[in-house]
N, C-alpha and C. Protein backbone atom coordinates (compact mmCIF):
# COMPACT_ATOMS: atom_id res chain seq x y z
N UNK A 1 25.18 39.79 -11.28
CA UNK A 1 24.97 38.35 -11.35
C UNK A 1 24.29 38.03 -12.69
N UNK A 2 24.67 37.38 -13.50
CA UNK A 2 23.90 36.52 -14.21
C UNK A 2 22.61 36.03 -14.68
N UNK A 3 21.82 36.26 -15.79
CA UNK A 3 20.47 35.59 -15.51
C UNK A 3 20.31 34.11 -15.26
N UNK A 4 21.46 33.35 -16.15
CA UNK A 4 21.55 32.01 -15.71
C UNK A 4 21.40 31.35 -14.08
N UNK A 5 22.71 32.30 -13.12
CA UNK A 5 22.50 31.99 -11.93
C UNK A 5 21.89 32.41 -11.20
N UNK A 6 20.79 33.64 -11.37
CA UNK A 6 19.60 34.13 -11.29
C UNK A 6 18.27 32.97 -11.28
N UNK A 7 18.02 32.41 -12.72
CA UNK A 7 17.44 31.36 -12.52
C UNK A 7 17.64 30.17 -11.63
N UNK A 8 18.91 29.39 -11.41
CA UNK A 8 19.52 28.28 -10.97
C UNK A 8 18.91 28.51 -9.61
N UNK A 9 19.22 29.97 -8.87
CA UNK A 9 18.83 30.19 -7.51
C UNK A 9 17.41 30.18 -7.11
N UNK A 10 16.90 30.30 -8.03
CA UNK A 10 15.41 30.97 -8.21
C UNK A 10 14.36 29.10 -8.33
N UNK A 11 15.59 28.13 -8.77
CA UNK A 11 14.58 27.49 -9.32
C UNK A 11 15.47 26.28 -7.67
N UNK A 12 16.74 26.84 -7.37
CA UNK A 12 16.55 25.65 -6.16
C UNK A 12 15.63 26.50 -4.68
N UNK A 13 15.01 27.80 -4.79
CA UNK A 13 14.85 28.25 -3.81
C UNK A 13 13.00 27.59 -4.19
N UNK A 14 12.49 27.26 -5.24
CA UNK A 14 10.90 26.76 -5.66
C UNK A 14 11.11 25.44 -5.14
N UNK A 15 12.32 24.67 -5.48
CA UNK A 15 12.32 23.42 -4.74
C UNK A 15 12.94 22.68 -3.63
N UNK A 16 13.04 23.78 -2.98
CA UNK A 16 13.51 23.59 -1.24
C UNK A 16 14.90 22.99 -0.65
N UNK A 17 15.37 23.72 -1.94
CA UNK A 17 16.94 22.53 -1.84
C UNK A 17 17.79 23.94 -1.67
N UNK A 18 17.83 25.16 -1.71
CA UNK A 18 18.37 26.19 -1.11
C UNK A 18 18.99 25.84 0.36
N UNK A 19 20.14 26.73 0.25
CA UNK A 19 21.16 26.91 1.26
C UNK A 19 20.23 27.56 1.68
N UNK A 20 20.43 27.97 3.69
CA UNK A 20 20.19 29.52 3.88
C UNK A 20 21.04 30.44 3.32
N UNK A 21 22.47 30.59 3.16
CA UNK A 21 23.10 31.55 1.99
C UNK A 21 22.44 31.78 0.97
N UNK A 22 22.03 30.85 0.14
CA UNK A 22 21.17 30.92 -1.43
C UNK A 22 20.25 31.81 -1.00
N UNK A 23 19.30 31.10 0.06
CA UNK A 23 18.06 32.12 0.25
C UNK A 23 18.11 32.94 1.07
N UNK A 24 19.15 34.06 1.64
CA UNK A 24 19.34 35.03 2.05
C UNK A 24 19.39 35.77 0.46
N UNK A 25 20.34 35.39 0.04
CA UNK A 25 20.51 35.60 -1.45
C UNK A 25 19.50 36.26 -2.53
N UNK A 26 18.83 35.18 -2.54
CA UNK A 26 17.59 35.13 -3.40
C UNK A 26 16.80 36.47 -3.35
N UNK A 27 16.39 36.20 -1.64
CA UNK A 27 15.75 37.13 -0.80
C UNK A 27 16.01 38.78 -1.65
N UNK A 28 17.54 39.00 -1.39
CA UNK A 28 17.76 40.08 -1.75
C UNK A 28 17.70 40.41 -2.90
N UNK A 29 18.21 39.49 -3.86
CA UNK A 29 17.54 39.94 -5.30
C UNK A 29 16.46 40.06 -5.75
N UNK A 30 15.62 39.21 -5.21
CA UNK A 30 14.23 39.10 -5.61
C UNK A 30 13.50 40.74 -5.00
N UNK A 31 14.04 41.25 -4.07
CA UNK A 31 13.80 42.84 -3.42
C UNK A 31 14.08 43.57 -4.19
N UNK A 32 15.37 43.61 -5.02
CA UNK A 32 15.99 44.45 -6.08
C UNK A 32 15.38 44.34 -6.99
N UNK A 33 15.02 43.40 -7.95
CA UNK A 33 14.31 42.90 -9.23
C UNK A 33 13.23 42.96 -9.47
N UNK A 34 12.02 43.36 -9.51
CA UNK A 34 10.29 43.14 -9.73
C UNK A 34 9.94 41.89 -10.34
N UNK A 35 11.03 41.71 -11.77
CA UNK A 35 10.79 40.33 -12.63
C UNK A 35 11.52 39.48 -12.11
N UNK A 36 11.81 39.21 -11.50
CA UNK A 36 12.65 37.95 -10.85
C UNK A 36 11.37 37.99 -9.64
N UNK A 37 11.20 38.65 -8.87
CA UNK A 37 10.07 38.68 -8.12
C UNK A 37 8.75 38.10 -8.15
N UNK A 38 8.09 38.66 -9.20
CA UNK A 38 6.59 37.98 -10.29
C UNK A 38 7.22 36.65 -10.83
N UNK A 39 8.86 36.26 -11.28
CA UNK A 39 8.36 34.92 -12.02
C UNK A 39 9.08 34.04 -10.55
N UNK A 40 9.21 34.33 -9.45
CA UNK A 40 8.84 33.61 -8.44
C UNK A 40 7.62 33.36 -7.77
N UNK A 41 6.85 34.42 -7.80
CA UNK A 41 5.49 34.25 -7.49
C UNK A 41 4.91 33.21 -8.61
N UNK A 42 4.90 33.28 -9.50
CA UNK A 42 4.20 32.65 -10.76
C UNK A 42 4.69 31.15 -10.74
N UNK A 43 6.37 30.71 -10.48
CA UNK A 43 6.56 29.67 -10.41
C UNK A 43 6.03 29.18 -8.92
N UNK A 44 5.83 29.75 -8.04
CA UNK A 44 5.61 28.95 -6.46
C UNK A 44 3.82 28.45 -7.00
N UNK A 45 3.61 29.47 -7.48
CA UNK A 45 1.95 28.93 -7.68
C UNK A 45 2.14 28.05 -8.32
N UNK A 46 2.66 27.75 -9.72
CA UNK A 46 2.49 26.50 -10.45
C UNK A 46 3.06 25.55 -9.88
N UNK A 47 4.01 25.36 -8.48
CA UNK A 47 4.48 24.32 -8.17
C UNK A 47 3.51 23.80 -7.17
N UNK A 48 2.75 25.23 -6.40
CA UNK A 48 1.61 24.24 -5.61
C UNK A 48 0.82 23.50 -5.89
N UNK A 49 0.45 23.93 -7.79
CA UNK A 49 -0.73 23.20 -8.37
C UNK A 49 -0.13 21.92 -8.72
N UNK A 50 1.25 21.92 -9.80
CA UNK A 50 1.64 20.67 -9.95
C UNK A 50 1.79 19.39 -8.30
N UNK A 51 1.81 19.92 -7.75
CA UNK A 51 2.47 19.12 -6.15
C UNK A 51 1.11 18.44 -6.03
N UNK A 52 -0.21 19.72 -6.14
CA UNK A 52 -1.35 19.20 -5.84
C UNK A 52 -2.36 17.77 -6.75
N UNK A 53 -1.29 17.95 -7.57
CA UNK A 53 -2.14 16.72 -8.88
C UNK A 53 -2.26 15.56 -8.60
N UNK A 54 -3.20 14.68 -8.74
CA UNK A 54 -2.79 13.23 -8.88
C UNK A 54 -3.38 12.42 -10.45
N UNK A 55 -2.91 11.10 -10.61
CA UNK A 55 -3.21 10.66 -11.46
C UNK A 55 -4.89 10.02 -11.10
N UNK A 56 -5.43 10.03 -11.48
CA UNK A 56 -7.32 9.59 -11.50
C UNK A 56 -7.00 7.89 -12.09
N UNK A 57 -7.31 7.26 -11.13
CA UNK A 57 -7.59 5.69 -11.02
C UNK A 57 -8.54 5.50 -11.90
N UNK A 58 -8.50 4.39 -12.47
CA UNK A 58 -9.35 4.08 -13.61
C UNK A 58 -9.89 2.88 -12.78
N UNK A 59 -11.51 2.34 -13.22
CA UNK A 59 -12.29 1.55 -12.47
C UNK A 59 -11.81 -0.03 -12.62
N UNK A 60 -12.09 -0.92 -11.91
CA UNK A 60 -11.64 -2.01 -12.38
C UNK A 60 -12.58 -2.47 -13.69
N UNK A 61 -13.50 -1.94 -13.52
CA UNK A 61 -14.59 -2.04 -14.92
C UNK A 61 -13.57 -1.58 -16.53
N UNK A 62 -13.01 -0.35 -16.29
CA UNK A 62 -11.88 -0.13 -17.29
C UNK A 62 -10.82 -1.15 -17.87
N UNK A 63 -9.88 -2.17 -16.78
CA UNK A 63 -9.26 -3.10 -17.27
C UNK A 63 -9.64 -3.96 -17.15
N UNK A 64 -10.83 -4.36 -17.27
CA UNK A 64 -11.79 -5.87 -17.31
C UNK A 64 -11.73 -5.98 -19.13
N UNK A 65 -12.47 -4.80 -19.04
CA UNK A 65 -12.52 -4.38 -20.49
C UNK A 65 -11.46 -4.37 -21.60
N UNK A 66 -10.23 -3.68 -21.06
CA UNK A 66 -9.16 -3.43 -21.71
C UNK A 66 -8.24 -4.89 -21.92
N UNK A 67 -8.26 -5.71 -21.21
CA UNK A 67 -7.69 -6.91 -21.39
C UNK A 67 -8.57 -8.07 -22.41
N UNK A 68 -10.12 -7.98 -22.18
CA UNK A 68 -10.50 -8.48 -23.69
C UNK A 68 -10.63 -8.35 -24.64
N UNK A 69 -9.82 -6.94 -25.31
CA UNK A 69 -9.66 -6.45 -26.21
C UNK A 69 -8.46 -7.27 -27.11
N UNK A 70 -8.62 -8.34 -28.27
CA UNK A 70 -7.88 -9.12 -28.84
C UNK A 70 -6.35 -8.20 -28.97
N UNK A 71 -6.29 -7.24 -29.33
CA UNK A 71 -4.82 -6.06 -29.65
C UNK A 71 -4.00 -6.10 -28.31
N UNK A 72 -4.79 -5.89 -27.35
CA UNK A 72 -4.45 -5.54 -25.89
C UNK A 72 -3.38 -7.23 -25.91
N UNK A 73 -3.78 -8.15 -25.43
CA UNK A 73 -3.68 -9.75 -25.46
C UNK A 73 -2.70 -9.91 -26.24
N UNK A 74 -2.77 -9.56 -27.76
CA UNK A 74 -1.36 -9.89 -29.27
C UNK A 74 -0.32 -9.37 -28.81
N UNK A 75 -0.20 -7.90 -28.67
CA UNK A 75 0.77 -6.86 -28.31
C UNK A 75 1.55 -7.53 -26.87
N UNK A 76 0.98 -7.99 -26.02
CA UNK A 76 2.08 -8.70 -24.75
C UNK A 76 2.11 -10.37 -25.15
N UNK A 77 1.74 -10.39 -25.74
CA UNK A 77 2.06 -12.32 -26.69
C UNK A 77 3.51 -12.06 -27.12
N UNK A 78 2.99 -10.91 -28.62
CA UNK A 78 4.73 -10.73 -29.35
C UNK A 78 5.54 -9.88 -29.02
N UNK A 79 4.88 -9.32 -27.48
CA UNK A 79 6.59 -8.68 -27.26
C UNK A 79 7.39 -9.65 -26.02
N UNK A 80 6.34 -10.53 -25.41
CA UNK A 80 6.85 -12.04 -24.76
C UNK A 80 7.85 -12.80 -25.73
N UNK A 81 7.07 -13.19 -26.29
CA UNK A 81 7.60 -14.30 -27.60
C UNK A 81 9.13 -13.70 -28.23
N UNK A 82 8.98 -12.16 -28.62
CA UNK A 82 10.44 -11.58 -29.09
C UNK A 82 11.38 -11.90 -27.97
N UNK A 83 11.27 -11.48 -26.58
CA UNK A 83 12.15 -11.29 -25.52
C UNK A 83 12.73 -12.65 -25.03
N UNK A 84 11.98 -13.80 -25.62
CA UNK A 84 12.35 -15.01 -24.99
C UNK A 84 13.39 -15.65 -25.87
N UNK A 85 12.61 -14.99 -27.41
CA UNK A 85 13.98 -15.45 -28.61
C UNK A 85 14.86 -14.97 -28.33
N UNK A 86 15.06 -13.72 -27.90
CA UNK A 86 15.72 -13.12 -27.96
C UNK A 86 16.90 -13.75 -26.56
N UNK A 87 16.72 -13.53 -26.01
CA UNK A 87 16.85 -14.75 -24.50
C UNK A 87 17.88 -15.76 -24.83
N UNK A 88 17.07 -16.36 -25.39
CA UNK A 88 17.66 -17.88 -26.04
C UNK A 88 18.60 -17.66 -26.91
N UNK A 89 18.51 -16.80 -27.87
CA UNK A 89 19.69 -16.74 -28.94
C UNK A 89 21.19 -16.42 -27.81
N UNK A 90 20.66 -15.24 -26.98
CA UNK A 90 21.97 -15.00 -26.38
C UNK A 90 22.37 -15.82 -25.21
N UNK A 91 21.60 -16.82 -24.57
CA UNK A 91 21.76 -17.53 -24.00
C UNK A 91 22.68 -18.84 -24.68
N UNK A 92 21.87 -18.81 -26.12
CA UNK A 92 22.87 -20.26 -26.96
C UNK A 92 24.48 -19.63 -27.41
N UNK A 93 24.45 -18.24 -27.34
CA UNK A 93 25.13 -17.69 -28.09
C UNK A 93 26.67 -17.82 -26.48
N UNK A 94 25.55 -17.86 -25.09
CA UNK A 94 27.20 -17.81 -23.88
C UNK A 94 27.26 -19.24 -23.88
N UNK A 95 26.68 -19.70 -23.96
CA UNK A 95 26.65 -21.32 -23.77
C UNK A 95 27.89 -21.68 -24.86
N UNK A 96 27.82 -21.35 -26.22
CA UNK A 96 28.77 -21.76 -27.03
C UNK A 96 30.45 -21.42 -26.46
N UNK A 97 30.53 -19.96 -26.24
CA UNK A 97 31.74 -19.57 -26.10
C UNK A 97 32.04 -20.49 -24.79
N UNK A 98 31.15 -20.49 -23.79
CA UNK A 98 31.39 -21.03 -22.32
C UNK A 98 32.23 -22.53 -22.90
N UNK A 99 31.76 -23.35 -23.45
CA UNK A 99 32.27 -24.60 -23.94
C UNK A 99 33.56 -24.63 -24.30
N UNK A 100 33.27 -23.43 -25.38
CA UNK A 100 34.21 -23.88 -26.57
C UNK A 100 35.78 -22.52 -25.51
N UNK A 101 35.44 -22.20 -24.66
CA UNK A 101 36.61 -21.25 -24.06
C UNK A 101 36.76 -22.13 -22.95
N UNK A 102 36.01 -22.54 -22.37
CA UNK A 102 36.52 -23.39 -20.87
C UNK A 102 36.49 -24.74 -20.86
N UNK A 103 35.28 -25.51 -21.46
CA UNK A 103 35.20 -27.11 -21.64
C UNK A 103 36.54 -27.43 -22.56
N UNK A 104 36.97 -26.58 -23.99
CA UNK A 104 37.97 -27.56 -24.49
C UNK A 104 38.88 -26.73 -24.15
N UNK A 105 39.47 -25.76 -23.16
CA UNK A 105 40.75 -25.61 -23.28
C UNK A 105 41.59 -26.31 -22.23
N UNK A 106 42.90 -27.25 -22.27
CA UNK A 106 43.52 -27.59 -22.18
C UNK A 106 44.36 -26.97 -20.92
N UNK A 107 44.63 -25.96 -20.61
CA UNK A 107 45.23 -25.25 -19.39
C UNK A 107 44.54 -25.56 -18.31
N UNK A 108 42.84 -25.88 -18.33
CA UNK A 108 42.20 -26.18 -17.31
C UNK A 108 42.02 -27.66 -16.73
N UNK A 109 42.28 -27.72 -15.08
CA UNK A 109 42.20 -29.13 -15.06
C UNK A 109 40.63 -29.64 -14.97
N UNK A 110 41.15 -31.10 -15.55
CA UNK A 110 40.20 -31.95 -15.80
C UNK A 110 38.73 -31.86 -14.92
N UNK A 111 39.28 -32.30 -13.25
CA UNK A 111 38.58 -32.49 -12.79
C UNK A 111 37.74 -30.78 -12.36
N UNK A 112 38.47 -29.70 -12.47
CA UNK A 112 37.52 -28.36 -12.30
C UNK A 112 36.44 -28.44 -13.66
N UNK A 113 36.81 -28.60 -14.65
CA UNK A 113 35.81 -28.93 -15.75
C UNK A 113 34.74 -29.87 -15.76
N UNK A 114 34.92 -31.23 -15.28
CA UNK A 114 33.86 -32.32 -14.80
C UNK A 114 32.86 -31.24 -13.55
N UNK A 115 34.07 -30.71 -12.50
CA UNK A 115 32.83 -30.33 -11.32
C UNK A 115 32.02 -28.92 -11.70
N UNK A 116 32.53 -28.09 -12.61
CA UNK A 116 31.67 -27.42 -13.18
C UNK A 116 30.10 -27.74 -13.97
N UNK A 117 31.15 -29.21 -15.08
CA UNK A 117 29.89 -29.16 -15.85
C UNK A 117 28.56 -29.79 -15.11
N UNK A 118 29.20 -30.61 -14.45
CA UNK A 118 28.36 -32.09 -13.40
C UNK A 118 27.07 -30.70 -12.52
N UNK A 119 28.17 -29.61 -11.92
CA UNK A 119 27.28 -28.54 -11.21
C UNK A 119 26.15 -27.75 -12.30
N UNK A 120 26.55 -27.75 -13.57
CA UNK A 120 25.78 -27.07 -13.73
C UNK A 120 24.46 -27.83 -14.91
N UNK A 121 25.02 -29.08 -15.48
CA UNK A 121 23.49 -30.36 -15.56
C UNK A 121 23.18 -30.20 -14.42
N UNK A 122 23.15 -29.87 -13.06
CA UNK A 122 22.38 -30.42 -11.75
C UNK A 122 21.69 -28.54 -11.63
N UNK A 123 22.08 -27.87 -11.91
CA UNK A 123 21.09 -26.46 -11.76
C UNK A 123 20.48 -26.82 -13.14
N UNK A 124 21.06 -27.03 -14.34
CA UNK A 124 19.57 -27.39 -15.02
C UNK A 124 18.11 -28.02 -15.07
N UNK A 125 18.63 -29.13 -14.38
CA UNK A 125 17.54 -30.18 -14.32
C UNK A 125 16.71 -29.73 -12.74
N UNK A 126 17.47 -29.06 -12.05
CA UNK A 126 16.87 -28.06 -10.54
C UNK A 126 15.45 -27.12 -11.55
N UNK A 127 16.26 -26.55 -12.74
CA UNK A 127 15.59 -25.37 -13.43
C UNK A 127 14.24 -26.36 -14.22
N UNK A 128 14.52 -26.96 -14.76
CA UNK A 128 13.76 -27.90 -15.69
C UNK A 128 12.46 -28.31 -14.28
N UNK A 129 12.98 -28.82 -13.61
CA UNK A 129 11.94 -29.40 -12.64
C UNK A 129 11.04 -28.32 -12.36
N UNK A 130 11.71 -27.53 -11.97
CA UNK A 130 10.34 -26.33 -11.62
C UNK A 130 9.55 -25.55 -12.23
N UNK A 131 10.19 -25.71 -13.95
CA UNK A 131 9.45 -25.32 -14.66
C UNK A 131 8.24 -26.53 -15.05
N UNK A 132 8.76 -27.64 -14.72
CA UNK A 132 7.14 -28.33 -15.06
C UNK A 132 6.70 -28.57 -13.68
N UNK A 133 6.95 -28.34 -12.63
CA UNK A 133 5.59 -28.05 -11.23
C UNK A 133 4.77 -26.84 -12.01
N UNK A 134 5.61 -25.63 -12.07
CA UNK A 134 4.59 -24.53 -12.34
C UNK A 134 3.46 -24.93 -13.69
N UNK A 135 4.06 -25.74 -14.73
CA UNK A 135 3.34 -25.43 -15.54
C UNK A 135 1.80 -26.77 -15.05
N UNK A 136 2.82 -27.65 -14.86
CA UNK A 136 1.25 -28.62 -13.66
C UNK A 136 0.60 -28.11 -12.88
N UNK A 137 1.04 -27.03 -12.04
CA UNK A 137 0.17 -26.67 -11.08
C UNK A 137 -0.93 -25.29 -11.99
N UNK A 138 -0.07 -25.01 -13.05
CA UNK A 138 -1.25 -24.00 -13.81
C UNK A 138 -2.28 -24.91 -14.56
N UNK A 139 -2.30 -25.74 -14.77
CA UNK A 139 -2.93 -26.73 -15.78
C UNK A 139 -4.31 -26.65 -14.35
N UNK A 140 -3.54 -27.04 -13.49
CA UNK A 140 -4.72 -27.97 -12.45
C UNK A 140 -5.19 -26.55 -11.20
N UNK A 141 -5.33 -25.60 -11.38
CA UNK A 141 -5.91 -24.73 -11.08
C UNK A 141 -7.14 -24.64 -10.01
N UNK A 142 -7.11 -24.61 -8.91
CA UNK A 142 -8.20 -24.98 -8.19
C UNK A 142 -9.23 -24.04 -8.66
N UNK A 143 -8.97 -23.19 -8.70
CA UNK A 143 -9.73 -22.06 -8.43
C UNK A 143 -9.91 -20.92 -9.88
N UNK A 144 -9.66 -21.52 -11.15
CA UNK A 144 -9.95 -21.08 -12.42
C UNK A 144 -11.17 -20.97 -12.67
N UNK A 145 -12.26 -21.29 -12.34
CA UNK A 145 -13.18 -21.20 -12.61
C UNK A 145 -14.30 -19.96 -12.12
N UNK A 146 -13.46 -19.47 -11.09
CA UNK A 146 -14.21 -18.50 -9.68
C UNK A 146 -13.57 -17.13 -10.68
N UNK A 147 -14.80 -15.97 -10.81
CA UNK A 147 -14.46 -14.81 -10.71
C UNK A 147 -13.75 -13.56 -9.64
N UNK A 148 -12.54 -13.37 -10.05
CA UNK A 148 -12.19 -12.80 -8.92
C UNK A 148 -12.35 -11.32 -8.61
């Protein structure tokens, strides 16, 4: 056999995705082999330790901090600000073709073009409206003033 499929077996028998065939398999090579043996032992240990890790929570004292840091604040401003241009350009950019491929072509009837466009001024101004509740209801904030 192979060292390649030596490993392959070796590394689905560390992560529990072995056939019983595989790991009858394994079994037996790993009996035959000493080094295939030790770097199974060596990998099962490092997988108990990795399994055992976690990431360490940082205090809320940490991102109290980290958010009044002026860099922290700029850095999600201009990568907002890019994504929205960015947004808009390709948004002006379907809007054009949408017009200029379906509003003026001629094969389409009239009235599917009126009930399109009529439908979709009426999801704009749906869109428009709710963007100024939200931005009124952020203005008027009950509760801006309370530490949370």
């Amino acid at each position: 056999m192979s060292e390649e499929k030596k490993i392959e077996l070796l590394m689905k028998v560390i992560d529990d995705v072995a056939t019983e065939s595989e790991l009858l398999e394994f079994e037996q090579l790993a009996a035959a082999d000493a080094k295939l043996n030790d770097e199974y032992i060596a990998m099962k240990r490092m997988k108990e330790v990795t399994d055992s890790m976690r990431f360490k929570e940082m205090p809320d004292s940490f991102w109290e901090g980290y958010w009044n840091g002026i860099y922290n604040n700029l850095e999600r401003g201009i990568g907002w600000t890019l994504v929205t241009i960015a947004a808009a350009l390709l948004s002006s950019f379907g809007l054009f073709h949408v017009f200029k491929d379906f509003f003026l072509d001629g094969n389409i009837s009239i009235l599917v073009r009126l009930g399109v466009g009529i439908g979709s001024l009426g999801v704009l101004v749906l869109l428009w409206s709710i963007l100024r509740e939200v931005l009124f209801a952020r203005k008027r904030e009950r509760y801006k003033e309370i530490e949370r």
